[in-house]
Protein backbone atom coordinates (compact mmCIF):
# COMPACT_ATOMS: atom_id res chain seq x y z
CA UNK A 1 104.83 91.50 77.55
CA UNK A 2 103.88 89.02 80.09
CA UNK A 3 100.18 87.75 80.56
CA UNK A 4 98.39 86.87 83.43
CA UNK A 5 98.44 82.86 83.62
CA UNK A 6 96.69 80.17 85.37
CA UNK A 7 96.72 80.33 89.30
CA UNK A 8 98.07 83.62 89.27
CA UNK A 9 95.35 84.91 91.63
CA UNK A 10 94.93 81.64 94.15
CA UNK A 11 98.92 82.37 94.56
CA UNK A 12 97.80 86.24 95.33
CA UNK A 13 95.36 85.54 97.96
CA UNK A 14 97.45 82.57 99.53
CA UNK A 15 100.58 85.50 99.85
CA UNK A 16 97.82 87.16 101.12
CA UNK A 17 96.21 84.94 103.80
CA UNK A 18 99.97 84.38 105.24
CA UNK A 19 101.29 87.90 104.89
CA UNK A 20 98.10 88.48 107.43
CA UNK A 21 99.78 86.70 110.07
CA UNK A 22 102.24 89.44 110.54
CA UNK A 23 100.65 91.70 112.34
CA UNK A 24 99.32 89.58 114.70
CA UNK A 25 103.50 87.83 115.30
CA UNK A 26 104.47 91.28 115.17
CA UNK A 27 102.24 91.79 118.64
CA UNK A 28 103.87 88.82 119.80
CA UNK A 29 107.96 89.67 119.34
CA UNK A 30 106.87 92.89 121.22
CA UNK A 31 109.44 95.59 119.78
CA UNK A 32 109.97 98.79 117.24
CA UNK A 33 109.00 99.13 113.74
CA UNK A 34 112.28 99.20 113.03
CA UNK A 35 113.70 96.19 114.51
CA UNK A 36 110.67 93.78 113.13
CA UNK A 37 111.53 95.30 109.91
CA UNK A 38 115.32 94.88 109.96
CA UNK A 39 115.01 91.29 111.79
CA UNK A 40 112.51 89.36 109.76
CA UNK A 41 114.46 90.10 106.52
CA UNK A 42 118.06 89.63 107.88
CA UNK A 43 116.74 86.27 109.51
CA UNK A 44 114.63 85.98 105.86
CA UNK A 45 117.82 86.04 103.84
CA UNK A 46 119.39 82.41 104.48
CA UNK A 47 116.06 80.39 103.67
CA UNK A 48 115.89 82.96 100.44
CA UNK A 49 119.81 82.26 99.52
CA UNK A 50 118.94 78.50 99.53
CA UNK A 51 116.24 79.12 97.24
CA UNK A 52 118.08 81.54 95.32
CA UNK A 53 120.96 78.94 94.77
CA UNK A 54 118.43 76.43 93.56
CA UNK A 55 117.30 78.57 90.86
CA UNK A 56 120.16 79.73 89.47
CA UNK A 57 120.35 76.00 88.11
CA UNK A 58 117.80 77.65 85.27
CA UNK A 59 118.81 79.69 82.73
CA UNK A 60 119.01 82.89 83.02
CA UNK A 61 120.18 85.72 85.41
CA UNK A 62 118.65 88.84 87.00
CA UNK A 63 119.42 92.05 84.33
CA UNK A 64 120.47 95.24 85.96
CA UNK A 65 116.86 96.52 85.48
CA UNK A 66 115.36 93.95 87.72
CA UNK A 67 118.17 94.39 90.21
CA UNK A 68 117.75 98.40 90.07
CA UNK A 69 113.62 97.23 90.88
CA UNK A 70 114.48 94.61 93.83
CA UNK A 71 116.74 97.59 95.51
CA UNK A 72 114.05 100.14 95.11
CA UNK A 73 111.18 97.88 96.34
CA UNK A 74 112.70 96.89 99.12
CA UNK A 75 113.14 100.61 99.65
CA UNK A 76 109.86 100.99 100.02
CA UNK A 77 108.83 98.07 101.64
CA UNK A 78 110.94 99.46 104.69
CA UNK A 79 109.26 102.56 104.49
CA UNK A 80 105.96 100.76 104.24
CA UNK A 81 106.29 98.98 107.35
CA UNK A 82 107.66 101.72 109.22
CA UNK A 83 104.99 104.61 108.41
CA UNK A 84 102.26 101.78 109.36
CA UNK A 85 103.42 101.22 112.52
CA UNK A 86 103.71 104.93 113.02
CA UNK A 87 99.89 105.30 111.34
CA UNK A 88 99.00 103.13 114.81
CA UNK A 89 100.39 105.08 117.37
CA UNK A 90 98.81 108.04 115.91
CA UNK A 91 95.12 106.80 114.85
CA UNK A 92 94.70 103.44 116.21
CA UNK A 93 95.49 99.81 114.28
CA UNK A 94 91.62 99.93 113.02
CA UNK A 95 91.91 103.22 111.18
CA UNK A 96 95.62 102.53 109.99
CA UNK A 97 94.56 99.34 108.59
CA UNK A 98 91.83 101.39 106.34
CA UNK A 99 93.95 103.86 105.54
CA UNK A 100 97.14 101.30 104.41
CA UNK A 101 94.69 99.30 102.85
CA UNK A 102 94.01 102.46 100.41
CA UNK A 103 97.00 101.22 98.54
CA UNK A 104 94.64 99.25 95.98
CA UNK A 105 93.03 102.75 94.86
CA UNK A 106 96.98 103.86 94.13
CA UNK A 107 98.01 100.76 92.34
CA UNK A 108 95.19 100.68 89.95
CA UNK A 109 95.95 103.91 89.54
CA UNK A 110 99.59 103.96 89.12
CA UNK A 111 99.46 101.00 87.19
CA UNK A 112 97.15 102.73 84.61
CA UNK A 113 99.47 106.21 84.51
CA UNK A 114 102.68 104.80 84.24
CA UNK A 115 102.36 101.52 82.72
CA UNK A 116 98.69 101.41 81.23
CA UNK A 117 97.77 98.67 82.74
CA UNK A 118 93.60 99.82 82.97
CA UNK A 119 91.85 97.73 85.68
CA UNK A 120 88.85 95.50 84.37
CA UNK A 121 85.42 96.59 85.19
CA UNK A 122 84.60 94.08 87.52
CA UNK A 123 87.38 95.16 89.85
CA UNK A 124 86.45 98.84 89.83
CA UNK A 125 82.83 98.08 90.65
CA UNK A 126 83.65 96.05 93.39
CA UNK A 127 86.52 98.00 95.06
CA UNK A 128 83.87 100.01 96.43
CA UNK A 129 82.36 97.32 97.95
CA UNK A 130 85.67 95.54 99.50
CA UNK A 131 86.36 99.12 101.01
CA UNK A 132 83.95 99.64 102.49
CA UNK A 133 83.65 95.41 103.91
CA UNK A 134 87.60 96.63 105.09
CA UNK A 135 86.14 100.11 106.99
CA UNK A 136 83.88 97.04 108.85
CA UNK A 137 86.89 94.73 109.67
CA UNK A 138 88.66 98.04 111.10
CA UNK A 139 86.06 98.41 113.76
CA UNK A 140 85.31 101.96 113.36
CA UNK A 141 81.95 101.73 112.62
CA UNK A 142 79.86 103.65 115.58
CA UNK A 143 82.86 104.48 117.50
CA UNK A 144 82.89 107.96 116.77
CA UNK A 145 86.63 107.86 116.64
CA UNK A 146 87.29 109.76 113.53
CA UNK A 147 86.74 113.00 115.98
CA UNK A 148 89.71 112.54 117.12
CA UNK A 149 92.10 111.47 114.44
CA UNK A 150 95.16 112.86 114.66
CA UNK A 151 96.80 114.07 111.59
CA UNK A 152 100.32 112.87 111.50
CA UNK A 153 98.76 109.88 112.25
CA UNK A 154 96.44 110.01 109.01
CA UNK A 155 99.28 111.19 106.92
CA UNK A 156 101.63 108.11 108.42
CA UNK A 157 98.73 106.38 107.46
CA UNK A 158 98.11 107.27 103.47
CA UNK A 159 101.92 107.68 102.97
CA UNK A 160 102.54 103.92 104.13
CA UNK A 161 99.86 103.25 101.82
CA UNK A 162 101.54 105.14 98.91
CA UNK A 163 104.65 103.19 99.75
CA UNK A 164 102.92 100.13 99.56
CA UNK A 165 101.47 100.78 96.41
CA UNK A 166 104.72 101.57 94.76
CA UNK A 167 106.48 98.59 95.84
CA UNK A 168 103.82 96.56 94.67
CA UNK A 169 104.05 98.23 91.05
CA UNK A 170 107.75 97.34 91.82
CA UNK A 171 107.93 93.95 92.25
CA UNK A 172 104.90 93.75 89.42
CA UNK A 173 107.66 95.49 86.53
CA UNK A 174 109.67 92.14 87.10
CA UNK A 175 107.06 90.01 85.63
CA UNK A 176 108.30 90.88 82.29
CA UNK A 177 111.71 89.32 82.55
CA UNK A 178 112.35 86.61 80.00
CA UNK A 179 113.62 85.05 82.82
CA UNK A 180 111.62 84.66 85.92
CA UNK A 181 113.91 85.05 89.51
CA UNK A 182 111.28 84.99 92.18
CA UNK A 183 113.55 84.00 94.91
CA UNK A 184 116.91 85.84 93.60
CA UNK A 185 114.77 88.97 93.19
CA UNK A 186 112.56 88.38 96.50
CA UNK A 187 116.11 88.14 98.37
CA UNK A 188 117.52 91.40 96.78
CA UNK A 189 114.73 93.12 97.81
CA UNK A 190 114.36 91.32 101.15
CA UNK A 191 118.26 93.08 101.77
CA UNK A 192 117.45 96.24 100.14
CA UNK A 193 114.82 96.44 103.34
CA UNK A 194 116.78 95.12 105.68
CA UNK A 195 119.34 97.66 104.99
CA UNK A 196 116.67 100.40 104.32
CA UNK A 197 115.39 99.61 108.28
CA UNK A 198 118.61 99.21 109.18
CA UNK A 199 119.13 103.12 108.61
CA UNK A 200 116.14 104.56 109.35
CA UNK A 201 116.22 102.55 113.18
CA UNK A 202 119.62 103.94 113.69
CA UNK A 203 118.53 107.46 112.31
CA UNK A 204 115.90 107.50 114.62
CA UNK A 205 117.62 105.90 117.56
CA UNK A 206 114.20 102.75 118.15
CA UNK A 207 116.61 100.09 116.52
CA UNK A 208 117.34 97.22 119.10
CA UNK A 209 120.14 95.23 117.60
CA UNK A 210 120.07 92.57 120.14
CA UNK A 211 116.37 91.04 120.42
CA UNK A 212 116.01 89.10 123.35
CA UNK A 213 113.90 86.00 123.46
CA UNK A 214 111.38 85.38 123.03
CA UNK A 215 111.08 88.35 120.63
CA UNK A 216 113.77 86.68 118.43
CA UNK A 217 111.75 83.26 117.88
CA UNK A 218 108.86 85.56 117.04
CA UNK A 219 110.66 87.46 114.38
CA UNK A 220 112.31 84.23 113.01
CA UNK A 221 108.68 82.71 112.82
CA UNK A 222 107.52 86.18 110.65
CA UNK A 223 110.86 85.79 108.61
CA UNK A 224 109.70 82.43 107.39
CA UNK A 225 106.37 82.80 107.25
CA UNK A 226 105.90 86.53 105.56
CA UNK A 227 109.41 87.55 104.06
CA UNK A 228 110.32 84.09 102.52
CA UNK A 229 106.51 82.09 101.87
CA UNK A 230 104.18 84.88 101.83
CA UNK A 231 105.81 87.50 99.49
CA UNK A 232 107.16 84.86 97.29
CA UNK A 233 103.50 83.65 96.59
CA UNK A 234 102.69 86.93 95.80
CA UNK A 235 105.91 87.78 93.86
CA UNK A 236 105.12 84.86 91.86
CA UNK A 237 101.06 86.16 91.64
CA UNK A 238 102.47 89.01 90.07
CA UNK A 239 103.97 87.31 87.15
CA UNK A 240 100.83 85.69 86.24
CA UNK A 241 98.40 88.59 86.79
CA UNK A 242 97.68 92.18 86.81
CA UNK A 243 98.98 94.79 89.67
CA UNK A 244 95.72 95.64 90.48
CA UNK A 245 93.93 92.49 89.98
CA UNK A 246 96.92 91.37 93.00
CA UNK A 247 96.62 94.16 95.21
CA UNK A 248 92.41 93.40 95.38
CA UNK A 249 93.34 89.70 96.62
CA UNK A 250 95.82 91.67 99.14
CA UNK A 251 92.62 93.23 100.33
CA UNK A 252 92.23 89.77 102.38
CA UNK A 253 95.07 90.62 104.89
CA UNK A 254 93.06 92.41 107.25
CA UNK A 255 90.65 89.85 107.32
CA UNK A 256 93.44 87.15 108.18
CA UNK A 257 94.83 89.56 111.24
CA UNK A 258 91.47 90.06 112.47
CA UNK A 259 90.84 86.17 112.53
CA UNK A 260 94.24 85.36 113.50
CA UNK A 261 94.05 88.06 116.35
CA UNK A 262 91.33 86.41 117.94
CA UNK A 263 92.64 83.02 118.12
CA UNK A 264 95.39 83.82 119.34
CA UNK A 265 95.25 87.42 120.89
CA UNK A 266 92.17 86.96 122.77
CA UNK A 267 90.68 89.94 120.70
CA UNK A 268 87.11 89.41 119.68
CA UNK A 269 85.72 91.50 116.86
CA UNK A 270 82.36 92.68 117.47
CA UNK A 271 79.54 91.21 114.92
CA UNK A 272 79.97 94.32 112.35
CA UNK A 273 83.33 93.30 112.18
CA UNK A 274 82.71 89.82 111.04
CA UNK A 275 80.09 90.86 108.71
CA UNK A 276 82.95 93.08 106.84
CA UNK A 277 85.05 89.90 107.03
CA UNK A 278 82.26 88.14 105.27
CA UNK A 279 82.12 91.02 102.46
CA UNK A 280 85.67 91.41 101.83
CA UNK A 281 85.97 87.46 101.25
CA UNK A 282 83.03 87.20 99.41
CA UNK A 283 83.95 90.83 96.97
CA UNK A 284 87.75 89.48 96.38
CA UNK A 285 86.63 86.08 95.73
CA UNK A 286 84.70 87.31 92.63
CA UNK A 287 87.24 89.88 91.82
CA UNK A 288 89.91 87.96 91.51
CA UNK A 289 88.37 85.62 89.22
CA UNK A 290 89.86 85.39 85.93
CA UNK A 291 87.88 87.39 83.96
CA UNK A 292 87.58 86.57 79.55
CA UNK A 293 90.69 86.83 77.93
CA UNK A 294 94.05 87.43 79.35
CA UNK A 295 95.10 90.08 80.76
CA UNK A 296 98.39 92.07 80.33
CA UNK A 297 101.02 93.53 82.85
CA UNK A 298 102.54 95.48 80.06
């Protein structure tokens, strides 16, 4: 049974503040779901080898159980990324975002069904309130666009979050190893997607196995800065804290891609959006304070 230790959620909402660059480099490279998936773990894997290497100087191996969990989160992971992307061409990035973002409601709940992992109270009385700071951030307020949501679009939408969910429950189970892997696990499940894209962007025919440049750089700049920094802070959140309690300080991505957007996008969220930007800081800041006692992933 592993508990939740010091600096467990600071790592959670750093992996967070990074892994909200990516949508915002993903505008950038300019190309398919598929091939940002595929490309910023294959050019992910080297940096995560290196690190790998250096950590097998430790003690210790991955056991077949954390393997079998690194091949089936990266599984979803793939999936993840490519139902989002498919979420925004059917509803619009603002709505997708909401619904993706849903995948806190599934891991506090999946946590609690499969592994009993109950949330605290503090985090259930303020999901509410990051929600709804997230439904501000998305832009959707006053639009009127929920007339005309289209439904594979909302199903894209709460299936990437579902897939989100369950990778994060995933990569949470290998928190109780004796022996903790982050970067040998992070770079079996960086392949497992890259693999995972790989066949769904040939299934589908939108995988473009030569990116041209710029699009490259931009994909080697999310490799680095999502696949290999960002999801090994959080990987390494999740061994010192709680599923949920993680996936609440995830709640801060949208806020990074809205900021990040409009520095270097030129998009400029209207003052409603801001003021959810202020909530959802302010609501994961205190929910992602350690709360008395410890709390357990198992």
């Amino acid at each position: 049974m592993v508990r939740a230790g010091p600096g467990g959620d600071a790592l959670a909402v750093a992996g967070a503040l990074v892994t909200g660059a990516s949508s915002t480099i993903m505008q950038l490279a300019g190309t398919s779901a598929s091939t940002v998936a595929f490309y910023r773990c294959l050019y992910a894997l080297p940096f995560l080898l290196l690190l790998a290497r250096r950590e097998s100087k430790r003690p210790g191996r991955l056991s077949p159980r954390q393997a079998a969990l690194g091949v089936g989160a990266g599984a979803f992971l793939a999936a993840d990324l490519i139902l989002w992307f498919d979420s925004i061409r059917g509803v619009g990035a603002g709505l997708a975002t909401v619904l993706q973002d849903s995948q806190v409601m599934f891991v506090a709940a999946g946590g609690w069904l499969a592994f009993g992992t109950r949330p605290s109270p503090r985090l259930m009385r303020l999901l509410p309130v990051m929600l709804a700071g997230v439904w501000l951030v998305s832009g959707q307020v006053g639009g009127g666009s929920l007339r005309h949501v289209a439904i594979q679009g909302t199903l894209s939408g709460v299936a990437s979050a579902l897939a989100y969910a369950v990778f994060l429950l995933l990569i949470g189970r290998n928190a109780d190893s004796r022996h903790q892997r982050n970067a040998a696990f992070m770079t079996l499940v960086t392949a497992s997607t890259a693999v995972s894209a790989f066949v769904a962007g040939a299934a589908t025919g939108t995988l473009r196995l030569v990116p041209t440049w710029p699009s490259a750089g931009w994909l080697i700049l999310l490799a680095i800065t999502t696949q290999v920094l960002g999801w090994l802070l959080i990987a390494t959140a999740l061994t010192r804290s709680t599923s949920a309690q993680a996936s609440v300080a995830l709640l801060l991505q949208p806020t990074a891609a809205v900021l990040l957007a409009w520095a270097f996008l030129s998009e400029r969220p209207a003052p409603v959006q801001l003021g959810g930007v202020v909530i959802v800081v302010a609501a994961a800041t205190v929910a992602v304070r350690s709360g008395p006692g410890p709390a357990t992933v198992d």
